[in-house]
C-alpha atoms as a PDB file:
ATOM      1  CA  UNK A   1    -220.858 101.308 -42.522  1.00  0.00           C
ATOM      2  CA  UNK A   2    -221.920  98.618 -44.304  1.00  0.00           C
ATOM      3  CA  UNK A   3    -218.275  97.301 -45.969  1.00  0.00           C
ATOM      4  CA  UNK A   4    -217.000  97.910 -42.348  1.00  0.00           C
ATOM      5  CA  UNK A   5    -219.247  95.264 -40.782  1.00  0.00           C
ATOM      6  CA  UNK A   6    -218.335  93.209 -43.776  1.00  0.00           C
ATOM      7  CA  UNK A   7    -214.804  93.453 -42.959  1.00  0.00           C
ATOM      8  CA  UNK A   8    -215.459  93.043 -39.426  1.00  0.00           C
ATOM      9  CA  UNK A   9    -216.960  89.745 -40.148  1.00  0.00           C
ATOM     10  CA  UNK A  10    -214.313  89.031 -42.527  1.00  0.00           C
ATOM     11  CA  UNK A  11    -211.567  89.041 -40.443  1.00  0.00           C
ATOM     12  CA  UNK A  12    -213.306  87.088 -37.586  1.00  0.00           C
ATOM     13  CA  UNK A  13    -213.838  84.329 -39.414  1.00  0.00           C
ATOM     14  CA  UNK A  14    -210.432  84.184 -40.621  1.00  0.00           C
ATOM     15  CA  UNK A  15    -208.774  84.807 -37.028  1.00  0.00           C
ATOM     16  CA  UNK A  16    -210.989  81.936 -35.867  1.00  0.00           C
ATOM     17  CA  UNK A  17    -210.172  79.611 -38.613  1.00  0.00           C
ATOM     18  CA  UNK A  18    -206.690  80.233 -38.066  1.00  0.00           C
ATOM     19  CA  UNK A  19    -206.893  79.132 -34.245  1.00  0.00           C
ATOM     20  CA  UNK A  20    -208.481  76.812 -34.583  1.00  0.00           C
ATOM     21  CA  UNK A  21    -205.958  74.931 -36.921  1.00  0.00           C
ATOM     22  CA  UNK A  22    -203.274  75.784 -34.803  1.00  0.00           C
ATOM     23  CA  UNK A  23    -205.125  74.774 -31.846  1.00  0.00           C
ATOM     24  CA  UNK A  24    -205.163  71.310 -33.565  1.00  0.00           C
ATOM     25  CA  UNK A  25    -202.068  71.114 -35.284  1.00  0.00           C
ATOM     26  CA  UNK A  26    -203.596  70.993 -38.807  1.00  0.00           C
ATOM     27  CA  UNK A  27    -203.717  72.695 -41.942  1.00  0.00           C
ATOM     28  CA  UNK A  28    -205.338  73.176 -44.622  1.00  0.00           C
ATOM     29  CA  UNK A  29    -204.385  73.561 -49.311  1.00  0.00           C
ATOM     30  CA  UNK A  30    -203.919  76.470 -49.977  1.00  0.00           C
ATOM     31  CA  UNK A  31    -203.887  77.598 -54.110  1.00  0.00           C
ATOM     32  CA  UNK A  32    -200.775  75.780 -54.979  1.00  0.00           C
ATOM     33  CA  UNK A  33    -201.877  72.968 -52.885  1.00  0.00           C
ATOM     34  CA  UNK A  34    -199.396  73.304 -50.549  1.00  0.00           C
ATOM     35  CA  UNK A  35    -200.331  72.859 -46.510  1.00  0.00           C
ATOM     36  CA  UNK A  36    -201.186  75.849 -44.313  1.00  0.00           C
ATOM     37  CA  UNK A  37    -202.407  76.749 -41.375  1.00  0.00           C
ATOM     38  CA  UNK A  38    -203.143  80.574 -42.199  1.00  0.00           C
ATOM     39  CA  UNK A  39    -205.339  80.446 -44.930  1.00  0.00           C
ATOM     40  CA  UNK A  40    -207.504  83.550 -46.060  1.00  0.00           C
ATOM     41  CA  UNK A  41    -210.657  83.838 -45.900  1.00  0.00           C
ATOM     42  CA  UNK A  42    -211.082  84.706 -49.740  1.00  0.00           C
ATOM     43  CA  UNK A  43    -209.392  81.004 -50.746  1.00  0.00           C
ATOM     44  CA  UNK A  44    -211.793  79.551 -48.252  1.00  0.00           C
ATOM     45  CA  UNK A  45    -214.830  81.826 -49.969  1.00  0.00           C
ATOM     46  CA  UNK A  46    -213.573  80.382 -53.289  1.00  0.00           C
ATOM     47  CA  UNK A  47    -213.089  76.902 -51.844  1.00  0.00           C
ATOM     48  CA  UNK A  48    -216.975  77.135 -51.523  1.00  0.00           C
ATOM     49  CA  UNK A  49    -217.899  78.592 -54.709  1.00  0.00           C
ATOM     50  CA  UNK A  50    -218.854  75.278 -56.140  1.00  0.00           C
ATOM     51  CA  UNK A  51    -221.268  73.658 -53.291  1.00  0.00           C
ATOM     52  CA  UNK A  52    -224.945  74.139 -53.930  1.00  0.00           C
ATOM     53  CA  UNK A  53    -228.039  73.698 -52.160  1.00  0.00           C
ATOM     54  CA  UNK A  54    -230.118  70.978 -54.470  1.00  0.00           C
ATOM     55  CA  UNK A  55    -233.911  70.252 -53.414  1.00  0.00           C
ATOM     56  CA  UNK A  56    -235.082  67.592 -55.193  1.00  0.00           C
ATOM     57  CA  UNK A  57    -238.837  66.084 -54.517  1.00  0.00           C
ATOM     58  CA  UNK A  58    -239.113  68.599 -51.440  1.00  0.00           C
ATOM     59  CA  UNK A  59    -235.898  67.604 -50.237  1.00  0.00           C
ATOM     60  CA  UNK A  60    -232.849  69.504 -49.018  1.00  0.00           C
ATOM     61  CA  UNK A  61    -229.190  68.076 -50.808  1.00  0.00           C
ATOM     62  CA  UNK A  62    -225.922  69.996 -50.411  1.00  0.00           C
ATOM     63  CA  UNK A  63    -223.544  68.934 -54.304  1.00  0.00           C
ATOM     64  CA  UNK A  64    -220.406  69.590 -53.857  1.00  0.00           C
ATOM     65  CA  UNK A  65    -219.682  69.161 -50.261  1.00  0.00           C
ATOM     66  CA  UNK A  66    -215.964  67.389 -50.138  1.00  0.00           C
ATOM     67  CA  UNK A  67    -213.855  65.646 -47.511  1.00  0.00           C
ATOM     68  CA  UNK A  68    -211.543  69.008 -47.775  1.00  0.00           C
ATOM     69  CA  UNK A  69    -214.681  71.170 -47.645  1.00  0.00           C
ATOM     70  CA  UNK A  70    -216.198  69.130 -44.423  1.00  0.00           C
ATOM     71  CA  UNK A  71    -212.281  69.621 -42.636  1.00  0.00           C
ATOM     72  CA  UNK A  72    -212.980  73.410 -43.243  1.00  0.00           C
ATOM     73  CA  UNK A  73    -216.313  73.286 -41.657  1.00  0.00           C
ATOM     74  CA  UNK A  74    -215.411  71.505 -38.769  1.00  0.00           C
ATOM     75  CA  UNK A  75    -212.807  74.119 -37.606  1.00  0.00           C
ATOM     76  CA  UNK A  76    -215.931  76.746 -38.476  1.00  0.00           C
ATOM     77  CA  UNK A  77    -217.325  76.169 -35.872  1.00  0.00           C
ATOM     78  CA  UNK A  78    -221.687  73.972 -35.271  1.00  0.00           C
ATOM     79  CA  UNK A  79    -223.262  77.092 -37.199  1.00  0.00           C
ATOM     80  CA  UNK A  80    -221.157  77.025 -40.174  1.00  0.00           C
ATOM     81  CA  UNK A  81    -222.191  72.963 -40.212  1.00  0.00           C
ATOM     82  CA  UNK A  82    -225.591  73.139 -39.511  1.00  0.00           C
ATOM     83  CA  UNK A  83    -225.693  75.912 -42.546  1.00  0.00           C
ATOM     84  CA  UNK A  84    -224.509  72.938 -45.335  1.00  0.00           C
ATOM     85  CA  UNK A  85    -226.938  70.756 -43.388  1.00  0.00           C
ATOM     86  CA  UNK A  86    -224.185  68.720 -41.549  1.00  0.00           C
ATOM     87  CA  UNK A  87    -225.949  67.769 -38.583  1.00  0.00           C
ATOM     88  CA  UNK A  88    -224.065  66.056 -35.729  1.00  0.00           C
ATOM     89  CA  UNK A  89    -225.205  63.177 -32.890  1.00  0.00           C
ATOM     90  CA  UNK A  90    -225.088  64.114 -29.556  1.00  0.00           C
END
């Protein structure tokens, strides 16, 4: 039941990613760094791999976090931002 939820999740984040690039007429590198605008969710998961949450002297830092990685984020919807501490005005 478990793995089914996790696949349930899985693929809703990756059918919502894909709209929303193709609601904006972008894309995004996929492993050969060529442009696309259905990637999987499993490139994205690996796109992250490498962005950490650093506290230093109490406070909250996310490494890692690059102009490709924000563009991802963006089409992830406020959550996804306000988990790697991008915080927006108004």
């Amino acid at each position: 039941m478990i793995m089914g939820l996790c696949l349930l999740v899985y693929n809703l984040a990756q059918r919502k990613l894909r709209q929303e690039l193709a609601a904006a007429n972008e894309a995004v590198k996929n492993q050969v760094k060529k442009l696309t605008d259905r990637p999987t969710m499993r490139w994205i998961f690996q796109m992250f791999q490498a962005v950490h949450l650093v506290t230093v002297e109490g406070e909250q830092y996310v490494s890692n976090l690059t102009s490709e990685r924000q563009h991802i984020l963006k089409h992830l919807g406020k959550y996804c931002r306000e988990y790697y501490l991008i915080i927006e005005d108004g």
